[in-house]
Protein backbone atom coordinates (compact mmCIF):
# COMPACT_ATOMS: atom_id res chain seq x y z
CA UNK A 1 -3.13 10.25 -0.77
CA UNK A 2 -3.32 6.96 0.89
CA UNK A 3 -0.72 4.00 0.73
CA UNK A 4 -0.94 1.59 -2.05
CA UNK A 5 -4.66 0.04 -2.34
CA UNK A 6 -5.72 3.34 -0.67
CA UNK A 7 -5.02 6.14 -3.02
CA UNK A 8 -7.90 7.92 -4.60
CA UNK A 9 -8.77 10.92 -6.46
CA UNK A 10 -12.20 12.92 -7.11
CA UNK A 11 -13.79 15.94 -5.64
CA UNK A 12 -15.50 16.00 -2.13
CA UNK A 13 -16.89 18.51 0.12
CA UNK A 14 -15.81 18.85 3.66
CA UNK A 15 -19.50 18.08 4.95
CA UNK A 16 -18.78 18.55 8.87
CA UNK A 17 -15.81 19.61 11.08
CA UNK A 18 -15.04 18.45 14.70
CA UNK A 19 -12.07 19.70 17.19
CA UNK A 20 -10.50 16.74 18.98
CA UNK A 21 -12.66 14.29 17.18
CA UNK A 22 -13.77 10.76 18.83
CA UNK A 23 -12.43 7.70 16.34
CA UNK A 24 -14.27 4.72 15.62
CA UNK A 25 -12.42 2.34 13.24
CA UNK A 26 -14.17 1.30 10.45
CA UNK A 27 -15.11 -3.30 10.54
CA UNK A 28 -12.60 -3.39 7.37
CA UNK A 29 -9.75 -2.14 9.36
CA UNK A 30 -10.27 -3.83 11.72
CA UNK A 31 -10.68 -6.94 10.18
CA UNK A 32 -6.99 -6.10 8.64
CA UNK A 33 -5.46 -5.04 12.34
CA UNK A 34 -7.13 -6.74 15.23
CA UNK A 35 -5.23 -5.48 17.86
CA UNK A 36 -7.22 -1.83 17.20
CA UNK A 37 -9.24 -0.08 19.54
CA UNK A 38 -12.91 -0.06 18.76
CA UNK A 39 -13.63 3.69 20.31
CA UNK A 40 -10.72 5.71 21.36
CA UNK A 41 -12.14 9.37 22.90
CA UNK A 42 -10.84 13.02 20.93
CA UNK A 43 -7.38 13.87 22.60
CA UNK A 44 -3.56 14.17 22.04
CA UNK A 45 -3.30 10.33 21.55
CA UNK A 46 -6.05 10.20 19.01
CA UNK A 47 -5.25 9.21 15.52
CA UNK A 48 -7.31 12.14 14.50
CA UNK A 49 -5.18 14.75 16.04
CA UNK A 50 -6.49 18.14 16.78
CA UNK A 51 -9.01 18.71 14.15
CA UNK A 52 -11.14 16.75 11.46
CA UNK A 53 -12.52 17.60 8.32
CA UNK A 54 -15.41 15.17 6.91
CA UNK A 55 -15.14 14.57 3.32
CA UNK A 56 -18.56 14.17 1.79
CA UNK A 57 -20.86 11.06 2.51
CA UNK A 58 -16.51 9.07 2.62
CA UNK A 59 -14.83 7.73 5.61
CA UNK A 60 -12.27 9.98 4.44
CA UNK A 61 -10.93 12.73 6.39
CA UNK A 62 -8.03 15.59 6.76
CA UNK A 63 -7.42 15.68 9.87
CA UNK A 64 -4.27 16.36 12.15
CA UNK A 65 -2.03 13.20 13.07
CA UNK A 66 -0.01 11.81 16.64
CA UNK A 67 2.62 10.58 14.41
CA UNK A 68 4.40 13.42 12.25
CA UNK A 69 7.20 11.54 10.71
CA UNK A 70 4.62 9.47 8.87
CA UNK A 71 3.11 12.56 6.89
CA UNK A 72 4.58 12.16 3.30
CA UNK A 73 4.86 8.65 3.83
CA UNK A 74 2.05 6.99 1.89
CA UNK A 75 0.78 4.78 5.11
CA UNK A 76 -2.53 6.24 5.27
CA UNK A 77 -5.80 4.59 4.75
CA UNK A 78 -7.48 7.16 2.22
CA UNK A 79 -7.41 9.98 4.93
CA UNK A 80 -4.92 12.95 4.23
CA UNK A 81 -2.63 13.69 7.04
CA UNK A 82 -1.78 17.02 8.42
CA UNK A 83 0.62 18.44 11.17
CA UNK A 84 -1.82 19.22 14.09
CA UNK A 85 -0.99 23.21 14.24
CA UNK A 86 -1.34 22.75 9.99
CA UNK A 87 -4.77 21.07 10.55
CA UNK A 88 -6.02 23.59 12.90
CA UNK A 89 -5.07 26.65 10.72
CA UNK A 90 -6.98 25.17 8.28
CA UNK A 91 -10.00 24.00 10.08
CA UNK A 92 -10.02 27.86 11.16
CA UNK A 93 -10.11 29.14 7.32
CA UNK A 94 -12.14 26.73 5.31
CA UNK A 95 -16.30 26.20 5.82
CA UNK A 96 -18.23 23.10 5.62
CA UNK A 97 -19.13 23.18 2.36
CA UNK A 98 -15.61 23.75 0.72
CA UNK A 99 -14.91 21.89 -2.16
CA UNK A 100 -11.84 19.43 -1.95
CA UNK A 101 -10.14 18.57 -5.07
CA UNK A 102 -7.58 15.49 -4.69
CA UNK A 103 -5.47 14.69 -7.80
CA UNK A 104 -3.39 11.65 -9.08
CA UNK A 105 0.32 11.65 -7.74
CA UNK A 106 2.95 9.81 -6.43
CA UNK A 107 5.50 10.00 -3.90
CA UNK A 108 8.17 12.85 -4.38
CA UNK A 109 11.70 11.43 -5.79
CA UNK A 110 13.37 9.50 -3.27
CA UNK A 111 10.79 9.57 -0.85
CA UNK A 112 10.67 6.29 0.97
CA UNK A 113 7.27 4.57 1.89
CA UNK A 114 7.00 2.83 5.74
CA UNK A 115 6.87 -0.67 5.75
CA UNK A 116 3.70 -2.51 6.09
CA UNK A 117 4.39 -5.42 8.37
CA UNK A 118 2.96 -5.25 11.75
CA UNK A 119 4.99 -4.69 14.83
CA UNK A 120 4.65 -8.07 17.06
CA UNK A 121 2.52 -7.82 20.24
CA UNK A 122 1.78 -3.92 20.03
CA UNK A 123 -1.30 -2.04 20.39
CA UNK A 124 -2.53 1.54 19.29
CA UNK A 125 -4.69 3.46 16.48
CA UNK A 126 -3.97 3.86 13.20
CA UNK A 127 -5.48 6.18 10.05
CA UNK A 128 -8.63 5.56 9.18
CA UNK A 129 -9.69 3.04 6.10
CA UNK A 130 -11.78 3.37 3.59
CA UNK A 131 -15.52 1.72 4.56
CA UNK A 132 -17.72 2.42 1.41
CA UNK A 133 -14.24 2.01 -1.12
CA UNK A 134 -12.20 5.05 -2.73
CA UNK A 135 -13.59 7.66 -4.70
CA UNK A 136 -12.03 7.16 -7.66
CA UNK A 137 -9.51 4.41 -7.15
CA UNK A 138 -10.06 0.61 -6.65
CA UNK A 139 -10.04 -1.22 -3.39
CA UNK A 140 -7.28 -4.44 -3.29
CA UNK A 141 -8.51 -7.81 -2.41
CA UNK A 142 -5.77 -8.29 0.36
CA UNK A 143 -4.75 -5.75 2.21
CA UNK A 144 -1.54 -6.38 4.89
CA UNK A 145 -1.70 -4.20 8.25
CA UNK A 146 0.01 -1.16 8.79
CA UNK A 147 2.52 -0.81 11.58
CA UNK A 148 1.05 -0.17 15.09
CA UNK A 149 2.13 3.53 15.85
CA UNK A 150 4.28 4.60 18.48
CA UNK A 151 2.32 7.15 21.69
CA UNK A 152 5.25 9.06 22.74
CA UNK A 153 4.02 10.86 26.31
């Protein structure tokens, strides 16, 4: 999971669950992106999607996603990205307490990353980053922004 300084692997537990959870980007992404939110409320527009899954003591997260076309894509920040109705099924058939396994991998054959330059003058949320470092990876020294995502209404 996560796109390149991101990726991790290790066991967690998912140690709480939310519906429509509230985001509040971590001061390392927003170092890297600015142009963030600070607090952006649980709702269709939230980077969080429909439903969250805490992993252990992490920043990390599965948790549903506004932007579909990016799942597969290797853009995250650590956090592993589900469809929204995907998410919710799941959030309605695992308990806190579940143990989360997350292996070593790499994008399918063919399977193209998104780019990580930064769209001039625009605004919006993005995954969430990793505050206390991976699990089981290493952290980069310099990270560049992701892409400012698209709200389609």
């Amino acid at each position: 999971v996560g796109r390149d300084g991101f990726t991790w692997t290790g066991v967690q537990k998912i140690t709480r669950k939310a519906e429509w959870p509230d985001w509040h980007p971590p001061t390392e992404m927003i170092e890297r992106q600015p142009y963030l939110p600070r607090f952006m409320a649980g709702g269709p527009g939230n980077p969080l999607g429909a439903r969250a899954m805490y992993l252990g003591s992490t920043v990390y997260r599965i948790h549903g996603t506004n932007q579909p076309s990016t799942i597969g894509k290797f853009v995250s920040s650590g956090c592993i990205g589900m469809l929204n109705e995907d998410v919710s099924d799941l959030f309605d058939r695992v308990k806190v307490g579940t143990r989360v396994v997350v292996m070593p991998g790499g994008p399918p054959p063919g399977t193209a990353t998104a780019s990580a330059a930064p769209v001039p003058g625009a605004a919006g949320p993005a995954p969430m980053a990793a505050q206390a470092g991976p699990v089981g990876g290493t952290q980069p020294t310099v990270v560049p922004p992701l892409p400012a995502p698209v709200t389609v209404r």
